[in-house]
PDB file of N, CA and C in Angstrom:
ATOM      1  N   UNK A   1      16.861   9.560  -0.240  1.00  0.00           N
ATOM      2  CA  UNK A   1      15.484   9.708  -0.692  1.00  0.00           C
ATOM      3  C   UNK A   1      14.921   8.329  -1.032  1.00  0.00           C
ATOM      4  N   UNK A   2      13.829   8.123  -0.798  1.00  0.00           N
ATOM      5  CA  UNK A   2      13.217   6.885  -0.943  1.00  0.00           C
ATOM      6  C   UNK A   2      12.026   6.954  -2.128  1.00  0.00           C
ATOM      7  N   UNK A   3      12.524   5.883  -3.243  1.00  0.00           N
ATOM      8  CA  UNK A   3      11.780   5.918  -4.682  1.00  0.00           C
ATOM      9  C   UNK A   3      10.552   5.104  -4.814  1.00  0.00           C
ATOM     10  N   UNK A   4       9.550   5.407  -5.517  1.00  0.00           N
ATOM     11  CA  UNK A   4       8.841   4.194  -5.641  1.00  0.00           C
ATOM     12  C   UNK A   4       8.922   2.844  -5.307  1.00  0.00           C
ATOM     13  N   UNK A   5       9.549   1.941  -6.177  1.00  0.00           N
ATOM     14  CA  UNK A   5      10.447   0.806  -5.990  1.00  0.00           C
ATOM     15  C   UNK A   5      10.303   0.218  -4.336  1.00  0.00           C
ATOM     16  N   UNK A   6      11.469   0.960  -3.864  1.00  0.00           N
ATOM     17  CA  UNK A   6      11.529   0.977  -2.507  1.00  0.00           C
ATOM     18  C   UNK A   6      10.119   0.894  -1.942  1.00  0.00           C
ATOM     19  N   UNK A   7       9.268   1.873  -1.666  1.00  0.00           N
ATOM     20  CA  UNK A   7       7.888   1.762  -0.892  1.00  0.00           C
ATOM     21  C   UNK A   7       7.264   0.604  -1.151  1.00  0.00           C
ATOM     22  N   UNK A   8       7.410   0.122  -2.940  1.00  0.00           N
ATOM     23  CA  UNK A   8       6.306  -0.710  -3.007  1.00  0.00           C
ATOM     24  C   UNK A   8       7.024  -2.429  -2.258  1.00  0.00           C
ATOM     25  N   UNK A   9       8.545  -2.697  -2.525  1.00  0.00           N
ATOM     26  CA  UNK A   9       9.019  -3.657  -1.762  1.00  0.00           C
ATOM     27  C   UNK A   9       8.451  -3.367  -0.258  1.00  0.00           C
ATOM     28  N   UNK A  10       8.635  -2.949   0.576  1.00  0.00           N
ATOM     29  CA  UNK A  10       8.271  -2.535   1.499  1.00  0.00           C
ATOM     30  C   UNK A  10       6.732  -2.446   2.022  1.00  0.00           C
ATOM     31  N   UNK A  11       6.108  -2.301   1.297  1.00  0.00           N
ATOM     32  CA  UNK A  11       4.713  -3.276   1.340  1.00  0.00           C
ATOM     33  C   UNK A  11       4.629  -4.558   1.452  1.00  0.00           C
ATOM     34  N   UNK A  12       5.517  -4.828   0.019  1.00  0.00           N
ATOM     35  CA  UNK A  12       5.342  -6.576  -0.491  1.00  0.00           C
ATOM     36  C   UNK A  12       6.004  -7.062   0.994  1.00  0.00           C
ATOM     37  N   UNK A  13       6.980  -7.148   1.409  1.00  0.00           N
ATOM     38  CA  UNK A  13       7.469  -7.086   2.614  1.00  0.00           C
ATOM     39  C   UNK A  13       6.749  -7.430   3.862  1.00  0.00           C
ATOM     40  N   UNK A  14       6.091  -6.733   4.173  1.00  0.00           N
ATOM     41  CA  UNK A  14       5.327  -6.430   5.041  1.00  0.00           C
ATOM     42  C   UNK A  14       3.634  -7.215   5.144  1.00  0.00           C
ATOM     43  N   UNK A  15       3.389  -7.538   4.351  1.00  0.00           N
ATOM     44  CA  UNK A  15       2.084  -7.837   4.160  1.00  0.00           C
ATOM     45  C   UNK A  15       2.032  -9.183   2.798  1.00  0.00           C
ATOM     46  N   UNK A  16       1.137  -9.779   3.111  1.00  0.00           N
ATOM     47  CA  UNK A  16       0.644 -10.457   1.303  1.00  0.00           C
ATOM     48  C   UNK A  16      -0.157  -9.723   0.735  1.00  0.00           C
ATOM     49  N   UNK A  17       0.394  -9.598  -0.705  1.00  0.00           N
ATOM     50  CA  UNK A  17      -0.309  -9.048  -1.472  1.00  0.00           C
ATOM     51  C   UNK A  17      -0.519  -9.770  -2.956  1.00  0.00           C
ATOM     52  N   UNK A  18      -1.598  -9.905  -3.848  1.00  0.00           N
ATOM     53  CA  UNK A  18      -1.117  -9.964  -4.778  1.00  0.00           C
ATOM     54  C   UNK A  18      -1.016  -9.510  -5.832  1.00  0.00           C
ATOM     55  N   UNK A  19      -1.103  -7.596  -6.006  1.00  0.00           N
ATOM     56  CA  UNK A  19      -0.423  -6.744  -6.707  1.00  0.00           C
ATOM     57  C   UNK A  19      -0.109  -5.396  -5.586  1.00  0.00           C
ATOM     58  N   UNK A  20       1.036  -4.695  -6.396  1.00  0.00           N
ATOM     59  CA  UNK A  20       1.249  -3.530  -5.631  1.00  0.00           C
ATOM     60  C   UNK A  20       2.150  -2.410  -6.736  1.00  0.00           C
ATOM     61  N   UNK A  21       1.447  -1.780  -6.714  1.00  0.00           N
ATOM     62  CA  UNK A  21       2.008  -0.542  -7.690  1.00  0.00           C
ATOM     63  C   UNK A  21       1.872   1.281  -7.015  1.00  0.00           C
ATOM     64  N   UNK A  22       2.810   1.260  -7.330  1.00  0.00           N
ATOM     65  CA  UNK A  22       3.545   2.584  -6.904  1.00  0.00           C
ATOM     66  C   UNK A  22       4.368   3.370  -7.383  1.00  0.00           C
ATOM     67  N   UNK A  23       4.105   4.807  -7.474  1.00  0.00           N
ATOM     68  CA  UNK A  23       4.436   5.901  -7.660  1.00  0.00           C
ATOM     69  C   UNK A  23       4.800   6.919  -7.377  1.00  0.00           C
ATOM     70  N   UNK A  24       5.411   8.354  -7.591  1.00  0.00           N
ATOM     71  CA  UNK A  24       5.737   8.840  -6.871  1.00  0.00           C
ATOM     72  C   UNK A  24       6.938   9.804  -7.182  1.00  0.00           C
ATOM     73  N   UNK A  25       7.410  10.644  -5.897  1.00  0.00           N
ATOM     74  CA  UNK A  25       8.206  11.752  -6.388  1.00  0.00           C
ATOM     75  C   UNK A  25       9.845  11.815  -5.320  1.00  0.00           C
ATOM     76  N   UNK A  26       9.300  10.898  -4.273  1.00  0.00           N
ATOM     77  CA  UNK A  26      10.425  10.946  -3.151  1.00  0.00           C
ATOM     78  C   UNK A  26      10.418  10.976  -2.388  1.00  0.00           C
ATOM     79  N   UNK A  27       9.026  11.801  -2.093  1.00  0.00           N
ATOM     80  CA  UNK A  27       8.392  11.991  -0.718  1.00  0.00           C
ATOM     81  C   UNK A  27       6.924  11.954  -0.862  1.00  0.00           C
ATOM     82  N   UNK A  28       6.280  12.030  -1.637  1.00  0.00           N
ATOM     83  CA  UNK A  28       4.863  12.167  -1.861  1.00  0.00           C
ATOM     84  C   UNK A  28       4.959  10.653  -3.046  1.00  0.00           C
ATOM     85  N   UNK A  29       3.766   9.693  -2.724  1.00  0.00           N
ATOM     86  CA  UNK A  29       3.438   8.293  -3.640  1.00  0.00           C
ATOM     87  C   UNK A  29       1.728   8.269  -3.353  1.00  0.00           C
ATOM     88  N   UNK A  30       1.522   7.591  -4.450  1.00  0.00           N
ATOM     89  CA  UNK A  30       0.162   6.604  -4.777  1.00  0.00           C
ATOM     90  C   UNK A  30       0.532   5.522  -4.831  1.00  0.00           C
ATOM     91  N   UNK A  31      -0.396   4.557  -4.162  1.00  0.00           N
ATOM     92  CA  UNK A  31      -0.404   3.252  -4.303  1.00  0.00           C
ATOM     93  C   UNK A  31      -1.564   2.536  -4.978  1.00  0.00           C
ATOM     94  N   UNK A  32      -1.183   1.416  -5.361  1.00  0.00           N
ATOM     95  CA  UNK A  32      -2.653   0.334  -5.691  1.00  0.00           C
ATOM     96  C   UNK A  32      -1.764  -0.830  -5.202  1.00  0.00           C
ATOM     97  N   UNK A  33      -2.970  -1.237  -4.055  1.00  0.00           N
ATOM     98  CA  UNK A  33      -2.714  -2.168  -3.350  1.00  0.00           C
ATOM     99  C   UNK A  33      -3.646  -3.007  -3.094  1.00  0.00           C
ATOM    100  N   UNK A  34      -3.367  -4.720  -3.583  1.00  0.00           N
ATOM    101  CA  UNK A  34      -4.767  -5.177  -3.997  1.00  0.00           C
ATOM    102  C   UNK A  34      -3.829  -7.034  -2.922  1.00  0.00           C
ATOM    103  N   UNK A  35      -5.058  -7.156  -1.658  1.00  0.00           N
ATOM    104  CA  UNK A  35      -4.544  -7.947  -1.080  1.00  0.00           C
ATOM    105  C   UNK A  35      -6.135  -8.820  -0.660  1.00  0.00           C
ATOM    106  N   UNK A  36      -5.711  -9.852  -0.322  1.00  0.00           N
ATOM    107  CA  UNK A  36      -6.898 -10.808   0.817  1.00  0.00           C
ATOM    108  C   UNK A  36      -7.227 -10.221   2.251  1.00  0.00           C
ATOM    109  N   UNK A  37      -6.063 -10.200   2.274  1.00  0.00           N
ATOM    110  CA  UNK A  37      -5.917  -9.604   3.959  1.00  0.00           C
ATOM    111  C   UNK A  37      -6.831  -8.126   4.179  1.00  0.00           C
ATOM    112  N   UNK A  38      -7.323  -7.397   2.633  1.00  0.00           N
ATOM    113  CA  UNK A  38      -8.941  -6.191   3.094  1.00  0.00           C
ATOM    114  C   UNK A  38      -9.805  -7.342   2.956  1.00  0.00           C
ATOM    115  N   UNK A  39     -10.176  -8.319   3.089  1.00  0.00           N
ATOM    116  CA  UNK A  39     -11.640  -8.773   2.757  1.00  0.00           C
ATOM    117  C   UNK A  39     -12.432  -8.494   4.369  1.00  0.00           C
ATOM    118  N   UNK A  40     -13.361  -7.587   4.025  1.00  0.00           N
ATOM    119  CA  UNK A  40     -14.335  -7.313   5.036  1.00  0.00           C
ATOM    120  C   UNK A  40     -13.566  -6.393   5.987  1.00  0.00           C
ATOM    121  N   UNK A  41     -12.593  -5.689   5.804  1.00  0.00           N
ATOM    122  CA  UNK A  41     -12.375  -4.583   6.659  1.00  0.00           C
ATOM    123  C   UNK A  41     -12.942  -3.105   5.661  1.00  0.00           C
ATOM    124  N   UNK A  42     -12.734  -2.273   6.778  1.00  0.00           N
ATOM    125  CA  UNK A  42     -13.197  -1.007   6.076  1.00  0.00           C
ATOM    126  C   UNK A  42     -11.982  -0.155   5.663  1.00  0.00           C
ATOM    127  N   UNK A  43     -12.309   0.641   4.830  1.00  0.00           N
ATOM    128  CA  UNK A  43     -10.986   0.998   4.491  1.00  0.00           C
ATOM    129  C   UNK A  43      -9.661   1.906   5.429  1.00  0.00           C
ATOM    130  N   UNK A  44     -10.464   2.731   6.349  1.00  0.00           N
ATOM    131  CA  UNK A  44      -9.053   2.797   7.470  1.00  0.00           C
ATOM    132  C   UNK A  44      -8.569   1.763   8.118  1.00  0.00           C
ATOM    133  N   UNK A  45      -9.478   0.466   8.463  1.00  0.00           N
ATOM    134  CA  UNK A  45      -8.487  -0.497   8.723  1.00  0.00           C
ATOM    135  C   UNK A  45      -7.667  -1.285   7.731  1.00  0.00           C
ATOM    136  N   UNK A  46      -8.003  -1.099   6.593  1.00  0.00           N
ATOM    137  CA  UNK A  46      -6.981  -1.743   4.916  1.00  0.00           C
ATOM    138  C   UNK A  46      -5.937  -0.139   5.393  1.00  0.00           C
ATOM    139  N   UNK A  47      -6.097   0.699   5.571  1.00  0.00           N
ATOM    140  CA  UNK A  47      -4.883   1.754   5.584  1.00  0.00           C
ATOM    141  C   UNK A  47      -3.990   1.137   6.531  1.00  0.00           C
ATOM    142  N   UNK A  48      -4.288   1.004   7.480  1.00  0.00           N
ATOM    143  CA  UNK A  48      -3.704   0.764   9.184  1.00  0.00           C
ATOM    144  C   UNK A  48      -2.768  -0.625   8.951  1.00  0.00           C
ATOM    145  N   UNK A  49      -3.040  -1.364   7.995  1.00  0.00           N
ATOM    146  CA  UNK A  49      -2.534  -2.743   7.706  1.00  0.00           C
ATOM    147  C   UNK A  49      -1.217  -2.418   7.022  1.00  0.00           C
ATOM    148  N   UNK A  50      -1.841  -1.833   6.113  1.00  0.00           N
ATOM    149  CA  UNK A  50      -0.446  -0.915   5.149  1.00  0.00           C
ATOM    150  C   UNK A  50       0.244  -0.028   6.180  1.00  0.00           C
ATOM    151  N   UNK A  51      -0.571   0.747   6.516  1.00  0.00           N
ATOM    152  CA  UNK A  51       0.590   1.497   8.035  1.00  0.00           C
ATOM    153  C   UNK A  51       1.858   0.356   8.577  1.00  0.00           C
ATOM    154  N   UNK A  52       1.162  -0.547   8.830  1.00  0.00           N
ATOM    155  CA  UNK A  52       2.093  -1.200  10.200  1.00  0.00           C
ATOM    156  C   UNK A  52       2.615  -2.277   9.403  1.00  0.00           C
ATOM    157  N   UNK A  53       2.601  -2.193   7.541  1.00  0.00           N
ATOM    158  CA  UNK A  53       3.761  -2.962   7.257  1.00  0.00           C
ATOM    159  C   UNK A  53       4.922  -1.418   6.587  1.00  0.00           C
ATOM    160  N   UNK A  54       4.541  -0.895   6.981  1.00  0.00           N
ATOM    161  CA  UNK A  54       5.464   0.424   6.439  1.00  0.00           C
ATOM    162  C   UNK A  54       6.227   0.696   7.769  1.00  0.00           C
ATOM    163  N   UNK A  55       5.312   0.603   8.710  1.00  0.00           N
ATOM    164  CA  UNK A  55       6.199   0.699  10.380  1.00  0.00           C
ATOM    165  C   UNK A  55       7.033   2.395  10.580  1.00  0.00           C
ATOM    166  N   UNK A  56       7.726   2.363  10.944  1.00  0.00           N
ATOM    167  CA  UNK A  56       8.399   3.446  11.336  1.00  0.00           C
ATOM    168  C   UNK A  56       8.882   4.477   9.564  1.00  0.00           C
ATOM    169  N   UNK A  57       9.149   3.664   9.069  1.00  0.00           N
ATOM    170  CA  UNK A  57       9.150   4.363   7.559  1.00  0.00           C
ATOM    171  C   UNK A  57       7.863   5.494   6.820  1.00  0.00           C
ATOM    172  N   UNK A  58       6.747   5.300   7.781  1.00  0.00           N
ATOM    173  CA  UNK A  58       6.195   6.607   7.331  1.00  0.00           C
ATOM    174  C   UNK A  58       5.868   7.474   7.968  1.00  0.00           C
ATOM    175  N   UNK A  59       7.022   7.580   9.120  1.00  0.00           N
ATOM    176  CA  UNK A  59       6.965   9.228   9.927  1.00  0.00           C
ATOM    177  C   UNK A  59       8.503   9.180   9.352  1.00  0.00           C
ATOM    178  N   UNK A  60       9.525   8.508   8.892  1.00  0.00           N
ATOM    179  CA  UNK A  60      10.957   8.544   8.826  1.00  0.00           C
ATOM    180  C   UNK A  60      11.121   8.884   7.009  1.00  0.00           C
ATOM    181  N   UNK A  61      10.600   8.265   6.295  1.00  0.00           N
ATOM    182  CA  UNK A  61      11.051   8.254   5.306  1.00  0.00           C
ATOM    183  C   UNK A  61       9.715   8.681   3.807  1.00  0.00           C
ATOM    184  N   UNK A  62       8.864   8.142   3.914  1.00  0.00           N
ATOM    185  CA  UNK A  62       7.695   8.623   3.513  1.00  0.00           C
ATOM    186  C   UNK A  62       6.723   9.784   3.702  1.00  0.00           C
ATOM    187  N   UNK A  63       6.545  10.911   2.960  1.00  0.00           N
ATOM    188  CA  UNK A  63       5.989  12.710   3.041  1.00  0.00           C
ATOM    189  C   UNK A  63       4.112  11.820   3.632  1.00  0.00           C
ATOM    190  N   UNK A  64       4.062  11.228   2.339  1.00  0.00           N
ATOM    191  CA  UNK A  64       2.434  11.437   1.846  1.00  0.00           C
ATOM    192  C   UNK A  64       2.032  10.143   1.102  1.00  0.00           C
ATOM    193  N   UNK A  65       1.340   9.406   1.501  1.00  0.00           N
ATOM    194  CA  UNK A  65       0.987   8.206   0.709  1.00  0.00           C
ATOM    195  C   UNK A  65      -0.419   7.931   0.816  1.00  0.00           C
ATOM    196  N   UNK A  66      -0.926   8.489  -0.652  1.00  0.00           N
ATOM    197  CA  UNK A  66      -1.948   8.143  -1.035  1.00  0.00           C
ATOM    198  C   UNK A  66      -2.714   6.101  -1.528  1.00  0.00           C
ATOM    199  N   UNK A  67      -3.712   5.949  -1.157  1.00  0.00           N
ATOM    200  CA  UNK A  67      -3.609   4.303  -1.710  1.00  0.00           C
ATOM    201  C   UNK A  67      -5.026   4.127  -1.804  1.00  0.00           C
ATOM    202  N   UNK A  68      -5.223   3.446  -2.791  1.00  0.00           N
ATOM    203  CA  UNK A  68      -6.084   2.593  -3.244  1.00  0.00           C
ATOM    204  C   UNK A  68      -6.234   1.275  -2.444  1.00  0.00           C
ATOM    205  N   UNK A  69      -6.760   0.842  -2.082  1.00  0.00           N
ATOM    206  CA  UNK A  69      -6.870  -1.115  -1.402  1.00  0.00           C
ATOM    207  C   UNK A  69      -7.948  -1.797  -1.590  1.00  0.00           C
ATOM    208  N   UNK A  70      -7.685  -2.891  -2.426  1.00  0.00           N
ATOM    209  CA  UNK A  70      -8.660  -3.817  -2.682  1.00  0.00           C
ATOM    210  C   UNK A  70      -8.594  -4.880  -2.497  1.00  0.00           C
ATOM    211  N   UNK A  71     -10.000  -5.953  -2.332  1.00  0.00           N
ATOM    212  CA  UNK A  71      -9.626  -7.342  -2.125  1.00  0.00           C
ATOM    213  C   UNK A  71      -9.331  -7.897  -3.497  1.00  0.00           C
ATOM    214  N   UNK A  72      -8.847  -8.686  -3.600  1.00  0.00           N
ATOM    215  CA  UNK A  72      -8.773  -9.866  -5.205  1.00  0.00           C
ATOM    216  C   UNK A  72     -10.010  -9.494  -6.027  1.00  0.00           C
ATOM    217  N   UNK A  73     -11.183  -9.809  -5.418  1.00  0.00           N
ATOM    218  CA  UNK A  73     -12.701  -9.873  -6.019  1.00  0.00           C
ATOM    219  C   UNK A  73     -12.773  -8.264  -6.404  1.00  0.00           C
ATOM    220  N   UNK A  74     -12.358  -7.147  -5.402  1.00  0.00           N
ATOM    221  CA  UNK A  74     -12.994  -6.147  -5.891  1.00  0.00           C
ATOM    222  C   UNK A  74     -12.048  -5.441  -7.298  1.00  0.00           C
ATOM    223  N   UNK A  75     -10.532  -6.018  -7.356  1.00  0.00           N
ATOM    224  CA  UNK A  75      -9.791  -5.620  -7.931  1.00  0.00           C
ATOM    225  C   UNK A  75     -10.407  -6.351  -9.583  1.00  0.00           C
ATOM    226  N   UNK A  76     -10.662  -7.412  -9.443  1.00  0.00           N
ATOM    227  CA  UNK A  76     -11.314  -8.050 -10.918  1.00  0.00           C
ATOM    228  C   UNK A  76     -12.537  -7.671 -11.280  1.00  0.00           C
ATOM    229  N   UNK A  77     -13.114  -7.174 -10.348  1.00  0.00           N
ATOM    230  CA  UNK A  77     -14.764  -6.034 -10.676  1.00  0.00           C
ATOM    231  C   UNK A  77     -14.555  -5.237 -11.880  1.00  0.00           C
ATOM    232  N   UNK A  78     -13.294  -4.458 -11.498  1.00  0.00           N
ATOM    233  CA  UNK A  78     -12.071  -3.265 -12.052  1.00  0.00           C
ATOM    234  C   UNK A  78     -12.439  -3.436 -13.626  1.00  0.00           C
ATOM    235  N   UNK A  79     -12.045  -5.146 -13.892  1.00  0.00           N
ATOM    236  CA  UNK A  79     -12.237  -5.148 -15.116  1.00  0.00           C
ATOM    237  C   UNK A  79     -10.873  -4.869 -15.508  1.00  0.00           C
TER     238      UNK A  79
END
């Protein structure tokens, strides 16, 4: 079974980021995922980025992954 932990390395991994938090049950997670690499995409392409640093791990190992994605700027909006 694959834990939080795991998914969120597996981002960091995969992509720059500079936060990533994650949650979750084993098969079903939320993410907050706050990178440079969304500036000026829309958000299925910020998904698709996260897709293809997850790669084969989310038809293999991952149910359901919910996510949040932000750039730096929109993440400090947040407050």
């Amino acid at each position: 079974m694959t834990d939080p932990e795991s998914v969120q390395r597996y981002i960091e991994q995969g992509m720059p980021c500079e936060l990533v938090r994650v949650t979750g049950d084993g098969t079903h997670f939320e993410a907050m995922i706050v990178s440079a690499e969304f500036a000026g995409k829309s958000r299925v392409m910020r998904h698709q980025l996260v897709y293809k640093a997850l790669g084969d791990r989310m038809r293999e190992e991952i149910h359901a992954l919910s996510m949040q994605t932000l750039t730096p700027e929109e993440w400090a909006a947040r407050g």
